[in-house]
C-alpha atoms as a PDB file:
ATOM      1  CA  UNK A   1      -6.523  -3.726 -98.860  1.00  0.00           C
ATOM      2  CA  UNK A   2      -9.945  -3.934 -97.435  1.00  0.00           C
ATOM      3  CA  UNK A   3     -11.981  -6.958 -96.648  1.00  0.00           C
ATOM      4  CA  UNK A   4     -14.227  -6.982-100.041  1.00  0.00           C
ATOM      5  CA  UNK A   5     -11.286  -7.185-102.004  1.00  0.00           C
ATOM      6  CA  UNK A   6      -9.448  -9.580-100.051  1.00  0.00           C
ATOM      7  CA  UNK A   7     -12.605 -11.874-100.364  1.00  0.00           C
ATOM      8  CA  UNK A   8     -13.113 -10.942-104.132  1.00  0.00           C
ATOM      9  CA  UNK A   9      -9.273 -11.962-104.731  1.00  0.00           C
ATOM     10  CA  UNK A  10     -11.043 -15.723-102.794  1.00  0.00           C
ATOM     11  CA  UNK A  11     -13.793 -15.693-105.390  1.00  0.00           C
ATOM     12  CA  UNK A  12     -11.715 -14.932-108.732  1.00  0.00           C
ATOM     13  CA  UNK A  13      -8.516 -16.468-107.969  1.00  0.00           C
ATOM     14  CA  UNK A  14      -7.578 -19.849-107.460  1.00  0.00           C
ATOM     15  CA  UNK A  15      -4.410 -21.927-106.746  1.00  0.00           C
ATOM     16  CA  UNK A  16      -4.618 -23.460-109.653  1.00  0.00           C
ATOM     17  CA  UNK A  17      -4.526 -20.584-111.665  1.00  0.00           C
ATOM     18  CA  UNK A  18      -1.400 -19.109-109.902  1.00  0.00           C
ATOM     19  CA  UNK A  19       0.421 -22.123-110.516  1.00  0.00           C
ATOM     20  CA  UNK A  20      -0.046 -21.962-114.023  1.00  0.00           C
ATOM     21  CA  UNK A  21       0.509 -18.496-114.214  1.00  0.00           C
ATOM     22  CA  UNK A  22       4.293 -19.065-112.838  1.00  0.00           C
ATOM     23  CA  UNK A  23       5.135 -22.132-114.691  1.00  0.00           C
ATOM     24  CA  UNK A  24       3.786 -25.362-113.206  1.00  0.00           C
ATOM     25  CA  UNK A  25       1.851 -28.084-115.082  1.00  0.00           C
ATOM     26  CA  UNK A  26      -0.524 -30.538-114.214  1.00  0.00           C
ATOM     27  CA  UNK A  27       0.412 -34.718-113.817  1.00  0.00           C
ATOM     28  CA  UNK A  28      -2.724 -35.691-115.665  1.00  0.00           C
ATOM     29  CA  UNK A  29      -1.491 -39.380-114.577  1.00  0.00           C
ATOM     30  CA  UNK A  30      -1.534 -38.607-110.842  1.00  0.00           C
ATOM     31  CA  UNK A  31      -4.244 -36.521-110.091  1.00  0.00           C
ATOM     32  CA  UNK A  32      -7.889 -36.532-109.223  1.00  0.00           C
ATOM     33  CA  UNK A  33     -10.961 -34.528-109.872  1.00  0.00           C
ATOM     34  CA  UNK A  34     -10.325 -33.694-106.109  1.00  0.00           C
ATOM     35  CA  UNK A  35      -6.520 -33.544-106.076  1.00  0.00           C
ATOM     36  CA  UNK A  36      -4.578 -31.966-108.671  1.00  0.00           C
ATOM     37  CA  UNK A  37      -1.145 -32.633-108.658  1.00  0.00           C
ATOM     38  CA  UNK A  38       1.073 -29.330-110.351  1.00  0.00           C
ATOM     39  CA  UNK A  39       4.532 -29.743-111.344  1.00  0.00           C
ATOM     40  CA  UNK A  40       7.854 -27.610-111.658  1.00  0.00           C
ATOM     41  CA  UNK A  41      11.601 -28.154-112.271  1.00  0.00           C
ATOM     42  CA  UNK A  42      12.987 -31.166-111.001  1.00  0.00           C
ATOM     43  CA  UNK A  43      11.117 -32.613-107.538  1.00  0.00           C
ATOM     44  CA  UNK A  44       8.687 -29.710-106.884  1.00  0.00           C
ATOM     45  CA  UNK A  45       5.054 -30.429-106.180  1.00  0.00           C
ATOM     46  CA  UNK A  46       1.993 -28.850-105.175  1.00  0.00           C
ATOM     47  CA  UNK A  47      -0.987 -30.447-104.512  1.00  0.00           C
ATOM     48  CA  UNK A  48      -4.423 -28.390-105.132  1.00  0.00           C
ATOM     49  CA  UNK A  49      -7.257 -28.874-103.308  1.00  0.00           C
ATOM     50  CA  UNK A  50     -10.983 -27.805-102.110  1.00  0.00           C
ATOM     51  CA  UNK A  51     -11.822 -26.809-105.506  1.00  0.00           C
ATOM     52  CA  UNK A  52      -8.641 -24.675-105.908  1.00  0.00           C
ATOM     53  CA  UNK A  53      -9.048 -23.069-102.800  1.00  0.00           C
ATOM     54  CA  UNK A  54      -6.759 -24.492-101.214  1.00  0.00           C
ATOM     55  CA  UNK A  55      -2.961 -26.480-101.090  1.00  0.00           C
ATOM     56  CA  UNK A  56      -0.527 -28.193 -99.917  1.00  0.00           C
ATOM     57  CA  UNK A  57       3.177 -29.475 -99.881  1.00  0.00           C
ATOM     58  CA  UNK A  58       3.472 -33.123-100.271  1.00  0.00           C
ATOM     59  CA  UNK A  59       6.982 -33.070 -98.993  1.00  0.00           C
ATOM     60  CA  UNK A  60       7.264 -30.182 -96.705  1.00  0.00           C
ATOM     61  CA  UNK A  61       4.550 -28.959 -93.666  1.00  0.00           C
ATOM     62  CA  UNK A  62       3.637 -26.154 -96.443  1.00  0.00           C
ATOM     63  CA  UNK A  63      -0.141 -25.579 -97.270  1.00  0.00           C
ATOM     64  CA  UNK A  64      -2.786 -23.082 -96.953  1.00  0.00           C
ATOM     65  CA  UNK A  65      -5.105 -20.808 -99.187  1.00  0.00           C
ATOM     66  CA  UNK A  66      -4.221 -18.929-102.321  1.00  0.00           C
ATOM     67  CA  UNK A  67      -2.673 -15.827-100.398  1.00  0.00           C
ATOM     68  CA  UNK A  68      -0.505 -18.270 -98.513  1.00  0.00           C
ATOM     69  CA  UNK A  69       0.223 -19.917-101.821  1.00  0.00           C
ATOM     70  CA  UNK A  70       1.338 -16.803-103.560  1.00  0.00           C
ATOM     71  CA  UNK A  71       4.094 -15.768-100.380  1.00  0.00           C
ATOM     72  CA  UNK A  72       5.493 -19.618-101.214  1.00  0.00           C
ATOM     73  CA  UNK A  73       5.947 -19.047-104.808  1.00  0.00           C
ATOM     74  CA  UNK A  74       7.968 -15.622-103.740  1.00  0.00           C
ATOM     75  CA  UNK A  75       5.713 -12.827-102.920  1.00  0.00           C
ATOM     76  CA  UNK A  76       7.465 -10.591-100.033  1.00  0.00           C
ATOM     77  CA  UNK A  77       4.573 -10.639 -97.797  1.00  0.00           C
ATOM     78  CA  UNK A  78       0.425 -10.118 -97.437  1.00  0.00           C
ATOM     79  CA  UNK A  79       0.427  -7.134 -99.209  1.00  0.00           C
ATOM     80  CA  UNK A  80       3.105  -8.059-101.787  1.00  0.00           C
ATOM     81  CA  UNK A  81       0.819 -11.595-102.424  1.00  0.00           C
ATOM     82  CA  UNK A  82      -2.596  -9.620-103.021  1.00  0.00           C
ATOM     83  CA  UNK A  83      -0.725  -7.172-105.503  1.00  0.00           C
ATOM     84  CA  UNK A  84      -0.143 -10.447-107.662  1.00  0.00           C
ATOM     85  CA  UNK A  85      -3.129 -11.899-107.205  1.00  0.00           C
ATOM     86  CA  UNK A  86      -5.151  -9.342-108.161  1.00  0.00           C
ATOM     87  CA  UNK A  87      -2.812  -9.175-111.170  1.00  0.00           C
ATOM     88  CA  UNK A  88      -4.384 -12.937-112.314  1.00  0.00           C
ATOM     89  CA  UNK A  89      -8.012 -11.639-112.088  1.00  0.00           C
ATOM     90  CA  UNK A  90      -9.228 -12.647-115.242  1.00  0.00           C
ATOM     91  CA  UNK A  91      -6.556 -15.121-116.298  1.00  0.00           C
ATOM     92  CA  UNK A  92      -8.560 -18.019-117.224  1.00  0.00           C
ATOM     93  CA  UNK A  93      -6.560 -21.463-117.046  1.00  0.00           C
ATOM     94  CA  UNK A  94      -5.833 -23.893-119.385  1.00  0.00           C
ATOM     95  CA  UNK A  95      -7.228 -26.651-117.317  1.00  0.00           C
ATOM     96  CA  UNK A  96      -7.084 -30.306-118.648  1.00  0.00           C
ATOM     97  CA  UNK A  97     -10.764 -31.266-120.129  1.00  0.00           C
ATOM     98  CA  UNK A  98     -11.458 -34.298-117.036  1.00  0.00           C
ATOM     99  CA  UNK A  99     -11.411 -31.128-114.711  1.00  0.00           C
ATOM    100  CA  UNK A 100     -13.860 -28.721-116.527  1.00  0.00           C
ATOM    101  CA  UNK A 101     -17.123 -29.564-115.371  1.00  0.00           C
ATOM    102  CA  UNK A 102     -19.447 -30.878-118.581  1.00  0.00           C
ATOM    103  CA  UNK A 103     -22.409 -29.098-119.806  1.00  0.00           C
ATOM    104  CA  UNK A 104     -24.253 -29.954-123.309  1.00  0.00           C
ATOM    105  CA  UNK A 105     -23.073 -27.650-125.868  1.00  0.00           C
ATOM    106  CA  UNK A 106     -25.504 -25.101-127.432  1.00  0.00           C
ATOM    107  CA  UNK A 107     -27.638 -26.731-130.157  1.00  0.00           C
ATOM    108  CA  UNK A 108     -27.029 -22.923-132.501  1.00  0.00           C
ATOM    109  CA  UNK A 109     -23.904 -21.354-133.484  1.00  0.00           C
ATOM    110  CA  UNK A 110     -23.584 -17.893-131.530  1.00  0.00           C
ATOM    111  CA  UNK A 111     -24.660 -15.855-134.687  1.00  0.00           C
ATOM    112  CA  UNK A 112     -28.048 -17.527-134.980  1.00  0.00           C
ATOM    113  CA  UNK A 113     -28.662 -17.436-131.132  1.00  0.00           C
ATOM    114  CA  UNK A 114     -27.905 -14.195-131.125  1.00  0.00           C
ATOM    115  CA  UNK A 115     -29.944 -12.995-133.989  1.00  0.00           C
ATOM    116  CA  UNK A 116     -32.875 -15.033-132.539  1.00  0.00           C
ATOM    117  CA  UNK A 117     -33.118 -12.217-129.576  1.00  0.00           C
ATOM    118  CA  UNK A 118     -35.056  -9.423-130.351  1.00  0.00           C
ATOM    119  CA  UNK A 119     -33.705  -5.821-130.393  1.00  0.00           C
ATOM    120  CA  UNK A 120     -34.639  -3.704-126.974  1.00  0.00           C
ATOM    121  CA  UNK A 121     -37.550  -1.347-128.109  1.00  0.00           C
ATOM    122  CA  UNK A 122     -38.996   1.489-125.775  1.00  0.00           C
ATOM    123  CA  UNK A 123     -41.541  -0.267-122.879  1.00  0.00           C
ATOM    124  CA  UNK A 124     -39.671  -3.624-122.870  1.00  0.00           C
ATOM    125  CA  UNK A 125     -38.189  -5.064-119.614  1.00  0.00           C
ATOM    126  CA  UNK A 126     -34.851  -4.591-121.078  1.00  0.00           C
ATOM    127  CA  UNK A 127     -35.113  -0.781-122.393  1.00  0.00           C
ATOM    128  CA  UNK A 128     -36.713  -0.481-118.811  1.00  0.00           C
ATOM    129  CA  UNK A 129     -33.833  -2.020-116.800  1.00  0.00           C
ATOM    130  CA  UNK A 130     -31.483  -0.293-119.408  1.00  0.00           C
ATOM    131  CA  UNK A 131     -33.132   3.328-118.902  1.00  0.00           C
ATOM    132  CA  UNK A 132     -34.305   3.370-114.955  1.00  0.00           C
ATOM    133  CA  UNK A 133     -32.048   1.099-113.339  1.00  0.00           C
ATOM    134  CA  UNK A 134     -28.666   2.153-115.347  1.00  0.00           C
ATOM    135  CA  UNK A 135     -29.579   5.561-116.181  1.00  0.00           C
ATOM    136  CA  UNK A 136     -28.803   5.369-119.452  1.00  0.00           C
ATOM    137  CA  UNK A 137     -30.452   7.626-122.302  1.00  0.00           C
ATOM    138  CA  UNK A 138     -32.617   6.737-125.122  1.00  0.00           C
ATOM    139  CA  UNK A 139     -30.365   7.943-128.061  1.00  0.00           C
ATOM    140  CA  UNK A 140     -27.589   6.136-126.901  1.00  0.00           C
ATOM    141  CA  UNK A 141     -29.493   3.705-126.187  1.00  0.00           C
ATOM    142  CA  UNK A 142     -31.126   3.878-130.423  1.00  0.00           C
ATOM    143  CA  UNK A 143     -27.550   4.107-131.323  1.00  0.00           C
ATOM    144  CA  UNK A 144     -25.547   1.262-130.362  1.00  0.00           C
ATOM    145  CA  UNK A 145     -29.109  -0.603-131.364  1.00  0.00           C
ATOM    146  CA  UNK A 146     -28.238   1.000-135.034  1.00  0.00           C
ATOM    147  CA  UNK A 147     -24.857  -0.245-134.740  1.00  0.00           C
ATOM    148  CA  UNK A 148     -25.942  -3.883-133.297  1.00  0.00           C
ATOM    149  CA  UNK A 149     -24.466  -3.517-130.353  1.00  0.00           C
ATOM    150  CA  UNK A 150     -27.405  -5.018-127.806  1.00  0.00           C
ATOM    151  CA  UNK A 151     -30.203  -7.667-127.871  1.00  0.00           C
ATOM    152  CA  UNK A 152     -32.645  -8.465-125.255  1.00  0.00           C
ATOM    153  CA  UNK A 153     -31.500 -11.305-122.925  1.00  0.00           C
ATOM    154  CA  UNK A 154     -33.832 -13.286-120.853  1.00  0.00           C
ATOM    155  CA  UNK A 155     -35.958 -11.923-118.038  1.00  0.00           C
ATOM    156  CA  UNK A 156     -35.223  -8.060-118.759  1.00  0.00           C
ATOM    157  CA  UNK A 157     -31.029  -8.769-118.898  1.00  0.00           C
ATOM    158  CA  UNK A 158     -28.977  -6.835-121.764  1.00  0.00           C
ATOM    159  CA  UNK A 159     -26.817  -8.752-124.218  1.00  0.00           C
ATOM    160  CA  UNK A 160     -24.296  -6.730-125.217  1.00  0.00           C
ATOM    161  CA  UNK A 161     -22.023  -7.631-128.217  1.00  0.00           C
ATOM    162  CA  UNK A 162     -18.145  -8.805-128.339  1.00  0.00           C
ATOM    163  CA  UNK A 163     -17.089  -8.480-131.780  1.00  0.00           C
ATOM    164  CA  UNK A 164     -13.275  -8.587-133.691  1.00  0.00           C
ATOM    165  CA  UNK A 165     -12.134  -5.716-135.648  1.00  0.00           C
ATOM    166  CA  UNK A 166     -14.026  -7.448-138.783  1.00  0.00           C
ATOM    167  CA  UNK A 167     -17.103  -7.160-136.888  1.00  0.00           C
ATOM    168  CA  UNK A 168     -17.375 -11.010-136.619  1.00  0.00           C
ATOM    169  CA  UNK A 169     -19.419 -11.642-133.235  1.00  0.00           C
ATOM    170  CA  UNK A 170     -17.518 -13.515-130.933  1.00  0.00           C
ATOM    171  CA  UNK A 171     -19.950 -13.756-127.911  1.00  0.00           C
ATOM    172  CA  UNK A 172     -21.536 -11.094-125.608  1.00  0.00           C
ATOM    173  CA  UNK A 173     -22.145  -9.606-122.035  1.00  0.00           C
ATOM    174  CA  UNK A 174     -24.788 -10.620-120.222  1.00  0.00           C
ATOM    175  CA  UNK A 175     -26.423  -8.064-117.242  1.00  0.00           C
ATOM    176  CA  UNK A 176     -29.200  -7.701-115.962  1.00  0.00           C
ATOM    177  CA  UNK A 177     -31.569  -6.851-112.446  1.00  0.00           C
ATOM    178  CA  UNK A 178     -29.834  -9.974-110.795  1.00  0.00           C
ATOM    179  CA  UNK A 179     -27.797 -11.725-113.728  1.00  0.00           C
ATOM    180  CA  UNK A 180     -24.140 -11.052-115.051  1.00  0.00           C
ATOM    181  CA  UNK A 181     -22.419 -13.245-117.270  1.00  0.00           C
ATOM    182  CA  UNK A 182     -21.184 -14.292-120.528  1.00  0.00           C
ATOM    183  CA  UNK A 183     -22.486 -16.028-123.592  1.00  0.00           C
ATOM    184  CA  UNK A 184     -21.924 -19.646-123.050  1.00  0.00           C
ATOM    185  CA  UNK A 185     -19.095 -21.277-125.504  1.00  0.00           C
ATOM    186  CA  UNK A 186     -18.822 -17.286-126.718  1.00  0.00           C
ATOM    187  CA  UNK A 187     -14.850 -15.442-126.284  1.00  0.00           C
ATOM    188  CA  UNK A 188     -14.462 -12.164-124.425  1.00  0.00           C
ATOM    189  CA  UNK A 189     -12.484  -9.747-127.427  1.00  0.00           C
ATOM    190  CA  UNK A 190     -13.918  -6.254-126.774  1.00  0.00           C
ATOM    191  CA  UNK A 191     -17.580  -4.350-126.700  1.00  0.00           C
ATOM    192  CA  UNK A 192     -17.462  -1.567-129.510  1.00  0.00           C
ATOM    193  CA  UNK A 193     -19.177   1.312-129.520  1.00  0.00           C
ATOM    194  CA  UNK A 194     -18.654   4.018-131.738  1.00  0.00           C
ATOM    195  CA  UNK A 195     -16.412   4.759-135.210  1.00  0.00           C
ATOM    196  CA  UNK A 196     -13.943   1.933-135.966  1.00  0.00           C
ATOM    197  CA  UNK A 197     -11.574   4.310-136.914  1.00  0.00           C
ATOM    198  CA  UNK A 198     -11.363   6.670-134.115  1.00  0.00           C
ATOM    199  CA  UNK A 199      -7.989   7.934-133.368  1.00  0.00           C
ATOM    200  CA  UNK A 200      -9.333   7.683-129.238  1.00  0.00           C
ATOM    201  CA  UNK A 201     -10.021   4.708-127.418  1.00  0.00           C
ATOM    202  CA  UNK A 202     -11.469   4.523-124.315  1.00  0.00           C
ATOM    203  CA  UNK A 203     -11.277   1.109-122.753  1.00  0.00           C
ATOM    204  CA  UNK A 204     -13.646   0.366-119.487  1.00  0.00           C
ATOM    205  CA  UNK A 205     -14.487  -3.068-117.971  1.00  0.00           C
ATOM    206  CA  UNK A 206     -18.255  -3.576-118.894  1.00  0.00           C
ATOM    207  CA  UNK A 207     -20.149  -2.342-121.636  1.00  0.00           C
ATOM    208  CA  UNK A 208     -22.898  -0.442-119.699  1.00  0.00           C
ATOM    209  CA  UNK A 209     -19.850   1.518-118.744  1.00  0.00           C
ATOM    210  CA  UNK A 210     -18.694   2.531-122.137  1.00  0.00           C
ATOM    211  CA  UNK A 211     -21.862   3.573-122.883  1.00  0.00           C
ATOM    212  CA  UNK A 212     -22.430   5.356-120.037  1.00  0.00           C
ATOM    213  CA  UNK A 213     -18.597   7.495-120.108  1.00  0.00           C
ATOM    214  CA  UNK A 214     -20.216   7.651-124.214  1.00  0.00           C
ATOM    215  CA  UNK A 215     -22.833   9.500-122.309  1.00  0.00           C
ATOM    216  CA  UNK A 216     -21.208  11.613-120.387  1.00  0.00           C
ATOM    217  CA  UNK A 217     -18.958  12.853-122.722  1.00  0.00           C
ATOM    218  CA  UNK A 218     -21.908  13.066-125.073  1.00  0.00           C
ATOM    219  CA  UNK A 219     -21.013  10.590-127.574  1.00  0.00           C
ATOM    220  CA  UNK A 220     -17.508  11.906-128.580  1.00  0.00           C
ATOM    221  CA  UNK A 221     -17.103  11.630-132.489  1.00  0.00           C
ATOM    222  CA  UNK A 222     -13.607  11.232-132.628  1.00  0.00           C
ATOM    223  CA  UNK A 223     -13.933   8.197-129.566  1.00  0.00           C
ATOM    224  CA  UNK A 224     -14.489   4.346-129.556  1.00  0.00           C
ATOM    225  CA  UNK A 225     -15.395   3.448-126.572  1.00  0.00           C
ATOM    226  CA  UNK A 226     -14.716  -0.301-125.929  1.00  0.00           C
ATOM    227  CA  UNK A 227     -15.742  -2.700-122.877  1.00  0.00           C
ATOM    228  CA  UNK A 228     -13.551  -6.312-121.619  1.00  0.00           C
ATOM    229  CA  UNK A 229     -15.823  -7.383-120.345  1.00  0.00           C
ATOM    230  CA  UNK A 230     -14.509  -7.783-116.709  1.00  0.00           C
ATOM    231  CA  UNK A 231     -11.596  -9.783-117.674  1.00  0.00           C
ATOM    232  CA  UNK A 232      -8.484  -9.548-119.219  1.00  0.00           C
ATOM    233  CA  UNK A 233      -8.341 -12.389-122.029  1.00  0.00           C
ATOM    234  CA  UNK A 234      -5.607 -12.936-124.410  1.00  0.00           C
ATOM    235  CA  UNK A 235      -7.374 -11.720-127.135  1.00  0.00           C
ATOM    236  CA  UNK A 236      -8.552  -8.807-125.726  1.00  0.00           C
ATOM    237  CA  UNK A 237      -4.811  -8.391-125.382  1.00  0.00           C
ATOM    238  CA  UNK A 238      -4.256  -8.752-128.814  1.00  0.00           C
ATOM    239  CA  UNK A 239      -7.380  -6.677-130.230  1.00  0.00           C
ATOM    240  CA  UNK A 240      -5.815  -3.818-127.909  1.00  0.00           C
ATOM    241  CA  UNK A 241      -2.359  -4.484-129.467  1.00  0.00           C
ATOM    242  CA  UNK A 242      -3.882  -4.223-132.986  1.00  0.00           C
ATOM    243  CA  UNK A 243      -5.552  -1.261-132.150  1.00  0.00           C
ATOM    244  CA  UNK A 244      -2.341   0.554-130.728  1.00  0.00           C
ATOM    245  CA  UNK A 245      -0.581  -0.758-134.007  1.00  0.00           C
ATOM    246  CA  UNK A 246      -2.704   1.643-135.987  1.00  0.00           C
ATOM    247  CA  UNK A 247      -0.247   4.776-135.122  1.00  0.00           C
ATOM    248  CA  UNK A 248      -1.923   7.896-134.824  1.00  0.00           C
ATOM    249  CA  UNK A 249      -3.923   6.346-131.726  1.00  0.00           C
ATOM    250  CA  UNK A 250      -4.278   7.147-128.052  1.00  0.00           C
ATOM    251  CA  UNK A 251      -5.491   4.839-125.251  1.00  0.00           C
ATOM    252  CA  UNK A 252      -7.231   6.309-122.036  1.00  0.00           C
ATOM    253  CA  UNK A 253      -7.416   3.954-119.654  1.00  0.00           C
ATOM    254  CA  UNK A 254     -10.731   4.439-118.564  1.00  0.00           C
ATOM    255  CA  UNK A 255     -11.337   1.456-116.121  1.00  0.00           C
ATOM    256  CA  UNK A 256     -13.058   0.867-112.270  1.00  0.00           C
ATOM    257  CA  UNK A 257     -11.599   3.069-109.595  1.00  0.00           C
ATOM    258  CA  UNK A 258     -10.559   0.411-108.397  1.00  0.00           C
ATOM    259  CA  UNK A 259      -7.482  -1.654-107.130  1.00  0.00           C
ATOM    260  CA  UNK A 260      -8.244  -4.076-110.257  1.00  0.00           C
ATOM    261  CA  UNK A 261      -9.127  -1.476-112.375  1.00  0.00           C
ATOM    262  CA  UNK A 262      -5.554   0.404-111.487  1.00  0.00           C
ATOM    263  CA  UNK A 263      -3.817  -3.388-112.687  1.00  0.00           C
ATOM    264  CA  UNK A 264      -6.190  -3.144-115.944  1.00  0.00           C
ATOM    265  CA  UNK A 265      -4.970   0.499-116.512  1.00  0.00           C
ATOM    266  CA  UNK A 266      -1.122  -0.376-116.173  1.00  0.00           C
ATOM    267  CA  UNK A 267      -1.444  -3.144-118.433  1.00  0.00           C
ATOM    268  CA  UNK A 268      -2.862  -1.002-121.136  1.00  0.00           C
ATOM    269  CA  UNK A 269      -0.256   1.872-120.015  1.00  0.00           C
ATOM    270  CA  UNK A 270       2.253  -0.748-121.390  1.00  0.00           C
ATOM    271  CA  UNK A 271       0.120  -1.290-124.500  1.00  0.00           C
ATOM    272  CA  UNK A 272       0.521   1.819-125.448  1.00  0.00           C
ATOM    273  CA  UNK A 273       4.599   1.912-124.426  1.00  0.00           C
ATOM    274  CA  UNK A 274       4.992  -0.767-126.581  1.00  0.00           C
ATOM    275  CA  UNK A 275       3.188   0.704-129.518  1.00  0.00           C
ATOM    276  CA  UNK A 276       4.305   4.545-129.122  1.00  0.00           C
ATOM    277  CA  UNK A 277       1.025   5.921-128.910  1.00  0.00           C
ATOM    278  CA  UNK A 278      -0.481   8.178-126.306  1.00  0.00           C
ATOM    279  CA  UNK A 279      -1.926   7.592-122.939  1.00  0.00           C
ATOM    280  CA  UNK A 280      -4.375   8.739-120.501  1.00  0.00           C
ATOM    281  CA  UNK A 281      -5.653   7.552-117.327  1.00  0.00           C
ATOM    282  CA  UNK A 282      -9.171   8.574-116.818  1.00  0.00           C
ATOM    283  CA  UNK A 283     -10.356   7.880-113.492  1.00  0.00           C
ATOM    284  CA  UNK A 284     -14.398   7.533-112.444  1.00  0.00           C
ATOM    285  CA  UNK A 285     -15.242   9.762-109.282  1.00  0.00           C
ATOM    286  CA  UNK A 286     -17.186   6.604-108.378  1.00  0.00           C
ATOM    287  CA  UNK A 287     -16.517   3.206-108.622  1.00  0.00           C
ATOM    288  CA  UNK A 288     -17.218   2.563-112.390  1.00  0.00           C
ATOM    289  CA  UNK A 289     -18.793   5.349-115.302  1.00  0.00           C
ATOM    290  CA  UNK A 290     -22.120   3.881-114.701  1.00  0.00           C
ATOM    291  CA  UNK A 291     -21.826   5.033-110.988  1.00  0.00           C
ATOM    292  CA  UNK A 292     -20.837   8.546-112.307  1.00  0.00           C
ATOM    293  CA  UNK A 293     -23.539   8.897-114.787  1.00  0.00           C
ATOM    294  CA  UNK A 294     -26.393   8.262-112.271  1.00  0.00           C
ATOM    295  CA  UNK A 295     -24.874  10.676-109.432  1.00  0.00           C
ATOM    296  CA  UNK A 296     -24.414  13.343-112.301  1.00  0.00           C
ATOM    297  CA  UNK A 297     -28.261  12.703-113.492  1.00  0.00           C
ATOM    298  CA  UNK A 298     -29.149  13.193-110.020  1.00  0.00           C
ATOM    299  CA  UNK A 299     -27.636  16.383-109.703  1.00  0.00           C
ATOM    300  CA  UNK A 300     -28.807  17.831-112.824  1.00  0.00           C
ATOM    301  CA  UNK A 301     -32.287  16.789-111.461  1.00  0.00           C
ATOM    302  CA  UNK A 302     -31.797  18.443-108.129  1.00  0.00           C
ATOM    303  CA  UNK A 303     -30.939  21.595-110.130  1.00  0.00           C
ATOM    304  CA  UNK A 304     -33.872  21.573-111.984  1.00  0.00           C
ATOM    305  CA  UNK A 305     -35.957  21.338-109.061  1.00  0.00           C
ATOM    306  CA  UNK A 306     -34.135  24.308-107.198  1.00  0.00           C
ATOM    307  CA  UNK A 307     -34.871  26.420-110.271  1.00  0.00           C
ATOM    308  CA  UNK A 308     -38.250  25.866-110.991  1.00  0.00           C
ATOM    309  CA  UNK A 309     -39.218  26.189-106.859  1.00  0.00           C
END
């Protein structure tokens, strides 16, 4: 594994989130903002610390960071430990309310704050960041605007919109030239783009992705390309699952060539096990469809040149 995604595994993963993940609970009665005590079984105790970076053994010499953390729980070894960590990217924990830090609630629902932001329209920072800094092309652009897909964020970012299988918005992406988020108090399900009823779904990790493989592939009609959002919630779970319960459906696995993007693929591998549907892996030459679509643009444009010198 090489250093970046060591130290992204650091940034997205914490202790407490692998504890949870295999089984412990938090003492609410003995723990602090700055040490959480986790629980298991009968007598075993972990004590995180630094923020979740880091732990220790109360009563054993045990401690260290998350890596360390995830060899004590039973990983065989470095390599072993970041092949289940990166399996928890995106796990969010369900951490007791005293820990969370507070922030005042927004004064709107999420409908009204998103239909408050205007559409993107040719000329405006976000159609320009959209356009020249993602590559992407004006009808696909017009079309997921038709379909409600995107809204202009602030200072030239994208909102891009999360929605159920009734259409009901449930929050949205946020990107832009030096933001990426999510809509605050809004739930990750899945980025839509395309017919509802397509019998091919192509799942990738960010919306500017789907629409970019949409572009690629110029806009498939028989395709509905969907985004996670860059994480892996339970409901996105379930929204795949209902999609896969359809029959008559295949899944391509269309996610980051990646290590994380490999764990994202597997999971939806076994999505479609489960159901009996089809599968497909479909692997970017780059490091996401976005990536692809700008190096095939440039070739197209260096083609153009050769012919008309």
């Amino acid at each position: 594994m090489e250093k970046n995604e060591i130290e992204n595994l650091r940034q997205k993963v914490t202790c407490a989130i692998v504890l949870e993940a295999a089984g412990w609970k938090v003492d609410l009665k003995e723990s602090t903002r700055r040490a959480v005590k986790f629980r298991r079984g009968d007598g075993e105790i972990i004590i995180v610390i630094h923020d979740g970076r880091g732990w220790f053994d109360p009563l054993s010499p045990k401690k260290g960071d998350i890596f360390d953390l995830a060899e004590h729980l039973g990983a065989d070894g470095f390599v072993a430990a970041c092949e289940q960590l990166a399996g928890l990217i995106g796990f969010v924990p369900s951490q007791p309310a005293w820990i969370r830090p507070q922030r005042p609630a927004p004064a709107i629902s999420i409908s009204e704050r998103w239909q408050r932001r205007p559409r993107p329209r040719p000329g405006s920072t976000t159609w320009r960041y959209l356009t020249a800094e993602r590559a992407l092309p004006d009808d696909v652009l017009r079309r997921a605007i038709a379909l409600d897909c995107l809204r202009e964020g602030p200072h030239g970012s994208m909102w891009a919109a999360h929605r159920s299988a009734s259409g009901a918005l449930t929050g949205w992406e946020e990107r832009g030239p030096t933001w990426r988020g999510f809509a605050t108090d809004g739930a990750k399900e899945l980025f839509r783009f395309g017919p509802a009823s397509a019998e091919r779904i192509c799942v990738t990790e960010a919306a500017i992705d789907a629409m970019s493989l949409a572009t690629i592939e110029v806009q498939r009609s028989d395709t509905l390309y969907v985004s996670t959002g860059g994480g892996w919630s339970s409901v996105t779970d379930e929204a795949l699952r209902r999609i896969g319960a359809r029959g008559h459906t295949r899944l391509v696995a269309a996610t980051d060539n990646n290590r994380q993007g490999d764990l994202y693929a597997e999971r939806i591998q076994a999505i479609a096990a489960e159901a009996g549907v089809g599968y497909v892996r479909s692997r970017p030459r780059g490091d996401d469809w976005n990536e692809d679509l700008k190096a095939l643009l440039a070739r197209f444009s260096d083609r153009r040149l050769v012919a008309h010198a």
